[in-house]
N, C-alpha and C. Protein backbone atom coordinates (compact mmCIF):
# COMPACT_ATOMS: atom_id res chain seq x y z
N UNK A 1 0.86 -1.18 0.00
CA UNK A 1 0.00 0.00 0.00
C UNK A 1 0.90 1.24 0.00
N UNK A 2 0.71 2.19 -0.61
CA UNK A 2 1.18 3.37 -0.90
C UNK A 2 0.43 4.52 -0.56
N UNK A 3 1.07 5.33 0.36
CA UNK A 3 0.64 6.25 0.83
C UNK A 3 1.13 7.71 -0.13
N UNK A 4 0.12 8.69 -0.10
CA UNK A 4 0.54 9.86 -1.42
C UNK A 4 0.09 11.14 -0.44
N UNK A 5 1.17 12.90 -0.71
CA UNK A 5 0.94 13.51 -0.23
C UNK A 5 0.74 14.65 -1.44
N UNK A 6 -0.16 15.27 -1.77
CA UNK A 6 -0.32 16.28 -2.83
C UNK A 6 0.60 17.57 -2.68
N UNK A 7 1.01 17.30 -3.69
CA UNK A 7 2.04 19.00 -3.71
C UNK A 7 1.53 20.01 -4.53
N UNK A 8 1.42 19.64 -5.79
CA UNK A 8 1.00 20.52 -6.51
C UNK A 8 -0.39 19.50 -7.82
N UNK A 9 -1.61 20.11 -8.34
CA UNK A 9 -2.00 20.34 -8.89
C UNK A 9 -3.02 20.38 -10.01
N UNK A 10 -2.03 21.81 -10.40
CA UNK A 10 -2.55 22.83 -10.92
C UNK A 10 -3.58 23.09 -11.75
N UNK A 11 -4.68 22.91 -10.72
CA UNK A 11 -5.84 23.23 -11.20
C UNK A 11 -6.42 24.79 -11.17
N UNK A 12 -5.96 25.10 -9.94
CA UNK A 12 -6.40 27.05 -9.67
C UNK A 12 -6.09 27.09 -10.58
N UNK A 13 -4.91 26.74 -11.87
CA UNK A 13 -4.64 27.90 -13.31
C UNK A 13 -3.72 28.64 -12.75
N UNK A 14 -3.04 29.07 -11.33
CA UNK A 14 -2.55 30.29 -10.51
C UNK A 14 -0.55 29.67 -11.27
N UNK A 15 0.19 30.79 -12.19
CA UNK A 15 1.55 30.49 -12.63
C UNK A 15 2.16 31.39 -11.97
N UNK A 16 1.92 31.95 -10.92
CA UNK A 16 2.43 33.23 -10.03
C UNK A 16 3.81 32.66 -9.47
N UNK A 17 3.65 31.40 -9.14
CA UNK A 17 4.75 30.97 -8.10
C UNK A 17 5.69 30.05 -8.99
N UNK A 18 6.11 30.06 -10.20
CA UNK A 18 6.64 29.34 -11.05
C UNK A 18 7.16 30.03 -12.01
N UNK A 19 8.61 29.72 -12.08
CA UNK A 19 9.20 30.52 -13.46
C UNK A 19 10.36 29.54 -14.36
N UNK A 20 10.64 30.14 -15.48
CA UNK A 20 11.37 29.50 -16.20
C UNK A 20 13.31 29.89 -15.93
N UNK A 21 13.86 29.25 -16.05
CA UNK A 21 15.55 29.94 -16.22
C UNK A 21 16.16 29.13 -17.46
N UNK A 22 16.80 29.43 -18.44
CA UNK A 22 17.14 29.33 -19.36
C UNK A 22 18.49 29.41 -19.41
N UNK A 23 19.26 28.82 -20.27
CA UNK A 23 20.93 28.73 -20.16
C UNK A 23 21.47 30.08 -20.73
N UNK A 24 20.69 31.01 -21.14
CA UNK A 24 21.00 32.58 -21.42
C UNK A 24 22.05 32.94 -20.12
N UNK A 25 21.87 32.30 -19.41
CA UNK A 25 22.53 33.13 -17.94
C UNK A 25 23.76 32.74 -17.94
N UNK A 26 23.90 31.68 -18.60
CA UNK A 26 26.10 31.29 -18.96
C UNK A 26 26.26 31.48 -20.20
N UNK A 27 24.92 31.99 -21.22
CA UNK A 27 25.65 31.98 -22.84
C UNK A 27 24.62 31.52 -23.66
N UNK A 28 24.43 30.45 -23.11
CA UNK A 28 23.34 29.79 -24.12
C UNK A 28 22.25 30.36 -25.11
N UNK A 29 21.63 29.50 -25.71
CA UNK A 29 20.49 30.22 -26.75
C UNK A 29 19.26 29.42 -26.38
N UNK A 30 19.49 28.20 -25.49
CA UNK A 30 17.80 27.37 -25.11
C UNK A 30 17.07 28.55 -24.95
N UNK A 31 15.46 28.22 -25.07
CA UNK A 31 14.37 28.49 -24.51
C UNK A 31 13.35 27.77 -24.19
N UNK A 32 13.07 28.38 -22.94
CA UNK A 32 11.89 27.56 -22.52
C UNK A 32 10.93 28.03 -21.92
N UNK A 33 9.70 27.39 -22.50
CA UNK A 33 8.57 28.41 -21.69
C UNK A 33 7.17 27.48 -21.39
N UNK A 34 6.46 28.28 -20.23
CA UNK A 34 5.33 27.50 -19.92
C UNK A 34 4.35 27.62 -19.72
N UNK A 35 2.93 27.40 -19.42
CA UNK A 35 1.95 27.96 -19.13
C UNK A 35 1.16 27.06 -18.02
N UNK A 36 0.12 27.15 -17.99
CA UNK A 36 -0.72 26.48 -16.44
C UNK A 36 -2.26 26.56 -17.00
N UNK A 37 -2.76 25.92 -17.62
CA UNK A 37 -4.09 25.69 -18.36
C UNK A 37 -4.82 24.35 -17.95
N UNK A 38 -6.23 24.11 -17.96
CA UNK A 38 -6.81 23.13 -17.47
C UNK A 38 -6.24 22.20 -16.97
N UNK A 39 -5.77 22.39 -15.57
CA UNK A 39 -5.37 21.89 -14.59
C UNK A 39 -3.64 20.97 -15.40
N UNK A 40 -2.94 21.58 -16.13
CA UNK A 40 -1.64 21.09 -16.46
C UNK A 40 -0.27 22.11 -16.82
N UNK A 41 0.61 21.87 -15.86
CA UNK A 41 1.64 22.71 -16.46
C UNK A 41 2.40 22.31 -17.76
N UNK A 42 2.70 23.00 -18.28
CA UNK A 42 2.82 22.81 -20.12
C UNK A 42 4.38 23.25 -20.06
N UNK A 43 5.39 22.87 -19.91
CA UNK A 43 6.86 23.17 -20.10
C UNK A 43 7.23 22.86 -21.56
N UNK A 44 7.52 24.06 -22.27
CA UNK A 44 7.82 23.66 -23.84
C UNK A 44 9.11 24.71 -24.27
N UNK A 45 9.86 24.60 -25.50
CA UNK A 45 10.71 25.02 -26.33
C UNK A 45 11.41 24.64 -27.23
N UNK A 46 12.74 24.94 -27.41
CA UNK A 46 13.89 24.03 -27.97
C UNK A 46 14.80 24.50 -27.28
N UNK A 47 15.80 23.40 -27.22
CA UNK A 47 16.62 23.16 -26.24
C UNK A 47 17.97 22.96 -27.52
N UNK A 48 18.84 24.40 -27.05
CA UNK A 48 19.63 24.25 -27.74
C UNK A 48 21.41 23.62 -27.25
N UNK A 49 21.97 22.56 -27.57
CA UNK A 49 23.00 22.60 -26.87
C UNK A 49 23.95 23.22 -26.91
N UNK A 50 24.56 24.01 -27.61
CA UNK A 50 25.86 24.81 -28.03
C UNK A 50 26.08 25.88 -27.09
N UNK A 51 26.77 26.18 -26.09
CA UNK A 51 26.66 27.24 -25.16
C UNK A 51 26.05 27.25 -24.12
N UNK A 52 25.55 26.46 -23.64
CA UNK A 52 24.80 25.56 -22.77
C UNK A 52 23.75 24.31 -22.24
N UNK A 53 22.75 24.74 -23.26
CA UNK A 53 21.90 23.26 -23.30
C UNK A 53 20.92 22.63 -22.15
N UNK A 54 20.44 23.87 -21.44
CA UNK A 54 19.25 23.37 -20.85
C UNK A 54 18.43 24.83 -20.46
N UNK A 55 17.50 24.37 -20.08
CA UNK A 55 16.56 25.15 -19.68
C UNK A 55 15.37 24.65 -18.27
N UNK A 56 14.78 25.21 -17.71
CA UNK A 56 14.16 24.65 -16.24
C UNK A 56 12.67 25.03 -16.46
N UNK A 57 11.93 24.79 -15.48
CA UNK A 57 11.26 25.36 -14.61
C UNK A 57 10.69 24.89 -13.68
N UNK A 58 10.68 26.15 -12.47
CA UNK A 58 10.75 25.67 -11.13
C UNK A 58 9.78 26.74 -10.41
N UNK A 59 9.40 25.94 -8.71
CA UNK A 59 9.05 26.84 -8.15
C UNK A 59 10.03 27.26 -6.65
N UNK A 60 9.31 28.15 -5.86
CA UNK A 60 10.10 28.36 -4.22
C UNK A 60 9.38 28.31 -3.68
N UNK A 61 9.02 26.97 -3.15
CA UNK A 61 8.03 26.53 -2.09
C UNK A 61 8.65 25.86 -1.09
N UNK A 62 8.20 26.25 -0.13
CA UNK A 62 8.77 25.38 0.93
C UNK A 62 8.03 23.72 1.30
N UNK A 63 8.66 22.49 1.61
CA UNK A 63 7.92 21.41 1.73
C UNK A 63 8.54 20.42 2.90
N UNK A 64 8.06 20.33 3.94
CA UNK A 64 8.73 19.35 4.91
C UNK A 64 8.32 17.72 4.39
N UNK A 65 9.17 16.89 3.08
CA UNK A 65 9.03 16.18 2.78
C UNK A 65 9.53 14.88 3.25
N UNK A 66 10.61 15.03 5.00
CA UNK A 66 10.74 13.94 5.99
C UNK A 66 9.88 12.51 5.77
N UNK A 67 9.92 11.39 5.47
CA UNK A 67 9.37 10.56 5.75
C UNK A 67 8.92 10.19 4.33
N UNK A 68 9.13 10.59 3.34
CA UNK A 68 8.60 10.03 2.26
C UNK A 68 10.14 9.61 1.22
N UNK A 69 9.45 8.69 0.56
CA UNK A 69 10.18 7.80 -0.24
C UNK A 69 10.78 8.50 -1.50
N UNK A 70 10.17 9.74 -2.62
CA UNK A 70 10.05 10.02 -3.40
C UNK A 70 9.04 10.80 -4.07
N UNK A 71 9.14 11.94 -5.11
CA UNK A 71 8.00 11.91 -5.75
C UNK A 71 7.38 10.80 -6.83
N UNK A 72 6.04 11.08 -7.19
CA UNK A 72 5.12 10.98 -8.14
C UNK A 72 4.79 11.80 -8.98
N UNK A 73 5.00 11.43 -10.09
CA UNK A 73 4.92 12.81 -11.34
C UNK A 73 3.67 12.11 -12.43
N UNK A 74 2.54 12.72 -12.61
CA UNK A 74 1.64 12.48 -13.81
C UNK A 74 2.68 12.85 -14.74
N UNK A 75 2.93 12.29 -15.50
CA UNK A 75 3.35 13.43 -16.79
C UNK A 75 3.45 12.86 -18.38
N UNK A 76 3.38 13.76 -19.10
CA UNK A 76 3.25 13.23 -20.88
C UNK A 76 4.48 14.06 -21.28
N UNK A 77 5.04 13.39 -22.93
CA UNK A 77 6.07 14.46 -22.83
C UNK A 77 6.46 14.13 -24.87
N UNK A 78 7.10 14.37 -25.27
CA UNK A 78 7.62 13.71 -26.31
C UNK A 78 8.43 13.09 -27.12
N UNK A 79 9.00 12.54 -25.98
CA UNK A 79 9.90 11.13 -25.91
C UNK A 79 10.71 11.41 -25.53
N UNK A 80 11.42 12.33 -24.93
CA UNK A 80 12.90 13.22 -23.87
C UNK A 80 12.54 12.95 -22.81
N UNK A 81 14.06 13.04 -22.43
CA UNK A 81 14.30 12.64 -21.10
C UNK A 81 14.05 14.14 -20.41
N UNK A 82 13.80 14.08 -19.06
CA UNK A 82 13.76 15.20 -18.65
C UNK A 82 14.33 14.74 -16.73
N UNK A 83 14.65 15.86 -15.83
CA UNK A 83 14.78 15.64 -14.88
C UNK A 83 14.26 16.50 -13.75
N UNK A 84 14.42 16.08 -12.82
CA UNK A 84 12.84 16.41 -11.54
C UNK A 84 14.05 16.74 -10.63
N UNK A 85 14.10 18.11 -10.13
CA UNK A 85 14.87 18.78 -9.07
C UNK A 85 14.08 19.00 -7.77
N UNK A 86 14.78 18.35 -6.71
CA UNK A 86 14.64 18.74 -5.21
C UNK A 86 15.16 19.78 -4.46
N UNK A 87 15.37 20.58 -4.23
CA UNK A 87 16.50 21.62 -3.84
C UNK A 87 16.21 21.99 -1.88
N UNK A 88 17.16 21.49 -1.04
CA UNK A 88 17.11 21.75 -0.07
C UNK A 88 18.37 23.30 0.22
N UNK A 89 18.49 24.19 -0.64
CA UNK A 89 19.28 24.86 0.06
C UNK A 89 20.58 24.95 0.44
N UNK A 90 20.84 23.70 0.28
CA UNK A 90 22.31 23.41 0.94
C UNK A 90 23.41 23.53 -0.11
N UNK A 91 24.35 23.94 0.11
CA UNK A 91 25.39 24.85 -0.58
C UNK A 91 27.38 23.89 0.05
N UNK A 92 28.01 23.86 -1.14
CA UNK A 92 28.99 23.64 -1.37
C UNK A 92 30.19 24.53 -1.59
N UNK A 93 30.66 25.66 -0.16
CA UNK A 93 31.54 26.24 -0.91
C UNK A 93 30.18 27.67 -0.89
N UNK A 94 30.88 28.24 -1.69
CA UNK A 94 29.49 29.24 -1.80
C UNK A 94 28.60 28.98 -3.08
N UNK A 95 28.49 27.74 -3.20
CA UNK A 95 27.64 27.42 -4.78
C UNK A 95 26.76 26.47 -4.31
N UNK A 96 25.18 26.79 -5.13
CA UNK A 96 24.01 25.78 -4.37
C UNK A 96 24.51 24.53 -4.62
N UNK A 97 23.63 23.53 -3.87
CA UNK A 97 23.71 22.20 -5.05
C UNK A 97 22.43 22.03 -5.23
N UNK A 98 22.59 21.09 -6.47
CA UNK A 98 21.01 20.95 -7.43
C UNK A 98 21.22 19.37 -7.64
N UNK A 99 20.10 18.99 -7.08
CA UNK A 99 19.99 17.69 -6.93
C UNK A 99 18.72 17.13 -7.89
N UNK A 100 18.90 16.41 -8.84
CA UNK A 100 18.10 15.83 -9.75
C UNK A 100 18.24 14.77 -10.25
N UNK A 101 17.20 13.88 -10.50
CA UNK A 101 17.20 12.75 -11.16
C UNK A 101 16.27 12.64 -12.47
N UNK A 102 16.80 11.58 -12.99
CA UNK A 102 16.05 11.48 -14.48
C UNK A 102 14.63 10.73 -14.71
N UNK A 103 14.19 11.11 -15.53
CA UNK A 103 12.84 10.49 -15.82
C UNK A 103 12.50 10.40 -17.36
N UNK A 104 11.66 9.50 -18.21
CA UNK A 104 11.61 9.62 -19.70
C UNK A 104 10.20 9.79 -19.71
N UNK A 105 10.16 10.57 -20.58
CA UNK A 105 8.03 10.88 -21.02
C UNK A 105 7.95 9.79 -22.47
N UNK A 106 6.99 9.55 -22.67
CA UNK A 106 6.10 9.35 -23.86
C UNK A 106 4.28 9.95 -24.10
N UNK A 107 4.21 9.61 -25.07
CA UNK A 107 2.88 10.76 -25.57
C UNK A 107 1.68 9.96 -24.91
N UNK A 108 2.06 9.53 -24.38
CA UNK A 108 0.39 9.31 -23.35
C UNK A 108 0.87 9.39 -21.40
N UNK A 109 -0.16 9.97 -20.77
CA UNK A 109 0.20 9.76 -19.73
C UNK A 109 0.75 8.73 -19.27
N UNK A 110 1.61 8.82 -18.40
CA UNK A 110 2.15 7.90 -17.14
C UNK A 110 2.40 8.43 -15.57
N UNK A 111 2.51 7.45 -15.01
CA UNK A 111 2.48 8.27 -13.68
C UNK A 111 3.83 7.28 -13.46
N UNK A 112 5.19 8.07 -12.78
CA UNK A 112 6.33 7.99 -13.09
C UNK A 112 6.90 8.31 -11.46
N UNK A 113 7.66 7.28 -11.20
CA UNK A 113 8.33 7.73 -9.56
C UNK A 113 9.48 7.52 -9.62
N UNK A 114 9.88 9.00 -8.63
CA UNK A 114 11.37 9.27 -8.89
C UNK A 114 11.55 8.90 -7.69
N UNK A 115 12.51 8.10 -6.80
CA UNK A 115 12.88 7.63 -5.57
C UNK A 115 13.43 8.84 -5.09
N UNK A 116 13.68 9.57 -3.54
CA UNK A 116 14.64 10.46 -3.74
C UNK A 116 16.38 9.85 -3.13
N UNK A 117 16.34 8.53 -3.33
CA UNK A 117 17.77 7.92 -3.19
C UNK A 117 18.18 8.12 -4.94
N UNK A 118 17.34 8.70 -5.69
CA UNK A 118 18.03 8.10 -7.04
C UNK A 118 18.49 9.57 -7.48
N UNK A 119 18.23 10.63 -6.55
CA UNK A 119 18.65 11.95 -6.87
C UNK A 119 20.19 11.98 -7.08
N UNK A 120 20.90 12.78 -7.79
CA UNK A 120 22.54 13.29 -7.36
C UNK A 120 22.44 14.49 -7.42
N UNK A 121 23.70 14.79 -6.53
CA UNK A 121 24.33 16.08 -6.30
C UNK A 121 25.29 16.32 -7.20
N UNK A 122 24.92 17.64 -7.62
CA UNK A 122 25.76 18.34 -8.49
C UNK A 122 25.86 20.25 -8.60
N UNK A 123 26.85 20.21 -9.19
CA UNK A 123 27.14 21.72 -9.28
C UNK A 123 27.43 22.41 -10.60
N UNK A 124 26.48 23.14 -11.48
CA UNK A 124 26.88 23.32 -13.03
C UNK A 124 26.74 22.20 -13.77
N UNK A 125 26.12 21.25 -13.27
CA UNK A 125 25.72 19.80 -14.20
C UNK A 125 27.02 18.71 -13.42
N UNK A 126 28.14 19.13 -13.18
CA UNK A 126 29.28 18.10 -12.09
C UNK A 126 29.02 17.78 -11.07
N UNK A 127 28.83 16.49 -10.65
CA UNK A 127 28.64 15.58 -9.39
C UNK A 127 29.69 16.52 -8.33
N UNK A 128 28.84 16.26 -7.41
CA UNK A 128 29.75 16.73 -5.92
C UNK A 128 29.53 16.01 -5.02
N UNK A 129 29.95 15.99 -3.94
CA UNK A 129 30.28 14.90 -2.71
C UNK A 129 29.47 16.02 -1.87
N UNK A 130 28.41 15.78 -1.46
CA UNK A 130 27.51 17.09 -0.44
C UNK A 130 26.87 15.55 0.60
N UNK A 131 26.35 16.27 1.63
CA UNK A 131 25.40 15.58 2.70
C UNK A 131 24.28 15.35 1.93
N UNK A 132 23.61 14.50 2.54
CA UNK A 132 22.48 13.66 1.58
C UNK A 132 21.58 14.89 2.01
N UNK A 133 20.56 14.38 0.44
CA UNK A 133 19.36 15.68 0.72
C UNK A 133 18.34 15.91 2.14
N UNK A 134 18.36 17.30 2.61
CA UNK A 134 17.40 17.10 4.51
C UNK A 134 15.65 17.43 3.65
N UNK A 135 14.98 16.86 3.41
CA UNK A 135 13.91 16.53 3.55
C UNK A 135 12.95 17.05 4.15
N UNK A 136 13.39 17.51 5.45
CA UNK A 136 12.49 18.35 5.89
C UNK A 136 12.94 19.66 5.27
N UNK A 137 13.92 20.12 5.10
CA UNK A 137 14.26 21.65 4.23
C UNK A 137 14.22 21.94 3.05
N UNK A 138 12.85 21.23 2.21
CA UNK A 138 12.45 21.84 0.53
C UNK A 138 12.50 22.65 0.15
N UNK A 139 12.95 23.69 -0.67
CA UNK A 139 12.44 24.67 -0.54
C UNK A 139 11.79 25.02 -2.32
N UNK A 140 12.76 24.34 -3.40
CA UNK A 140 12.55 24.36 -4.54
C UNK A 140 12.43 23.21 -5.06
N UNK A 141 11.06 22.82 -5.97
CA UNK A 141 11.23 21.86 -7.28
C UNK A 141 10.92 22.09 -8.62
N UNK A 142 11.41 21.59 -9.31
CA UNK A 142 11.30 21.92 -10.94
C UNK A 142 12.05 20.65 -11.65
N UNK A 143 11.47 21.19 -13.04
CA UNK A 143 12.30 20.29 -14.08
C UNK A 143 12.95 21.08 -14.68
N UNK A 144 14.16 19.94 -15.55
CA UNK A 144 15.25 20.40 -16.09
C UNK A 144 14.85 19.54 -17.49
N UNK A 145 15.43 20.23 -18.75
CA UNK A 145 15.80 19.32 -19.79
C UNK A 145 17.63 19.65 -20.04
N UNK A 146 18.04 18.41 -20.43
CA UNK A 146 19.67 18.63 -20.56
C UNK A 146 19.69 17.39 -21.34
N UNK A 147 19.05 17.13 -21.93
CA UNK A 147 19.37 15.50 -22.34
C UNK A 147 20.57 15.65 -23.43
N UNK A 148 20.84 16.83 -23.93
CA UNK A 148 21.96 16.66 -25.08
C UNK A 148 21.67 16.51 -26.43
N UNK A 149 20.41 16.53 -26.79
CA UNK A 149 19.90 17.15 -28.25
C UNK A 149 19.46 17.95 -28.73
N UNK A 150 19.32 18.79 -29.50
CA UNK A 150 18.81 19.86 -30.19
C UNK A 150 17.79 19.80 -30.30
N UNK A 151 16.53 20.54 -30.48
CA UNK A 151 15.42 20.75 -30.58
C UNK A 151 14.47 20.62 -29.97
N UNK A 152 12.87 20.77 -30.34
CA UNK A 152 12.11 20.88 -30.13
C UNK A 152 11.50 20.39 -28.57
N UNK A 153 11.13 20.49 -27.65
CA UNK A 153 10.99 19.64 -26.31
C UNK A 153 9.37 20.29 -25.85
N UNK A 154 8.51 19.06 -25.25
CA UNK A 154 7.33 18.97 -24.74
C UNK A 154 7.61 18.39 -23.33
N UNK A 155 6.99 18.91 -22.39
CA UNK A 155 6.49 18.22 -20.63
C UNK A 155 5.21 18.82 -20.31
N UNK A 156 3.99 18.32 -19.93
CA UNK A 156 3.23 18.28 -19.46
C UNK A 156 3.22 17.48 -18.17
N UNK A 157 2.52 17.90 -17.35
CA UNK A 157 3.16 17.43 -15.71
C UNK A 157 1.05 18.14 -15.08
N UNK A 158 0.37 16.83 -14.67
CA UNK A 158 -0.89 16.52 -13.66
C UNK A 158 -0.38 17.20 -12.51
N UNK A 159 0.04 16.82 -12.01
CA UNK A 159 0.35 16.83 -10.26
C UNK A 159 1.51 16.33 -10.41
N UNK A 160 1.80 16.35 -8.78
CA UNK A 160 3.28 16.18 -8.36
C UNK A 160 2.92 15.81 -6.67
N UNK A 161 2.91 14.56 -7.12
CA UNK A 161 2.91 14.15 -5.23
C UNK A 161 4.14 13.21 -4.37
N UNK A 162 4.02 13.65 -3.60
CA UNK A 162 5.11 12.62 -2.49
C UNK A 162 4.65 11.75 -1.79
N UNK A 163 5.27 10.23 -2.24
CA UNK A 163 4.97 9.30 -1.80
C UNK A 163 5.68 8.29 -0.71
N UNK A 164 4.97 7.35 -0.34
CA UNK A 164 5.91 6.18 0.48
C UNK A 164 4.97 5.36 0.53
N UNK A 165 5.95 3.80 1.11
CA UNK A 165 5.18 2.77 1.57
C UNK A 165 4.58 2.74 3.02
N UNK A 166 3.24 2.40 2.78
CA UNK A 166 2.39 2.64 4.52
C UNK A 166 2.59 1.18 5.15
């Protein structure tokens, strides 16, 4: 039996608390953009690699996620890999770390679980040696695309819940 805790969604339609960051900020030329329509966030662009090669979007919410196993992601996509960021805050040095793991879409829903043992730490896309993620100190999640191809990219994302075994 599996126990589920709702995080997000987005049914209010409300994109107030969610934004995009784009690899413009080291060089790059990705874009990415999204919207929040009948109850689905819509993450779309092209994803360019030359100069950087990804693009996000995320929110700053806080979540005391202690005790759970992982998220749960509804999501559709068009056939890219994409990855699901946890962000507790915690910093290496004076640089965050960004902890994410991978996930693959296809064009029909799935409902998709990311363990959060399957997360890594990293810095600028490079693995780092940091304290395991604190769980109770969420403060940001989002997706990333970086998969390393050019073009066109789709994520659609239901909800986003945190789960475990009861």
């Amino acid at each position: 039996m599996v126990d589920t805790h709702l995080l997000f969604d987005f049914t209010s339609g409300r994109s107030d608390s969610w934004s995009v960051v784009n690899d413009g900020v080291m060089g790059g030329r990705s874009k990415g953009y999204f919207q929040i329509e009948r109850g689905v966030l819509r993450f779309s662009g092209t994803l360019v690699t030359r100069g950087g090669g990804f693009t996000s979007v995320r929110t700053f919410q806080s979540f005391d996620l202690a005790g759970f196993e992982g998220l749960e992601l509804k999501v559709r996509g068009n056939g890219r890999s994409f990855e699901v960021e946890v962000n507790d805050g915690q910093r290496v040095g004076w640089r965050g770390v960004s902890r994410r793991a991978p996930f693959e879409t296809q064009s029909d829903w799935q409902t998709v679980r990311v363990p959060f043992s399957a997360l890594r730490a990293t810095i600028f896309g490079r693995r780092v040696d940091a304290p395991p993620v604190d769980l109770s100190e969420i403060e940001r999640i989002g997706f990333y695309i970086l998969d390393g191809r050019d073009g066109p990219f789709e994520l659609e994302v239901e909800f986003i819940r945190a789960y475990r075994a009861q």
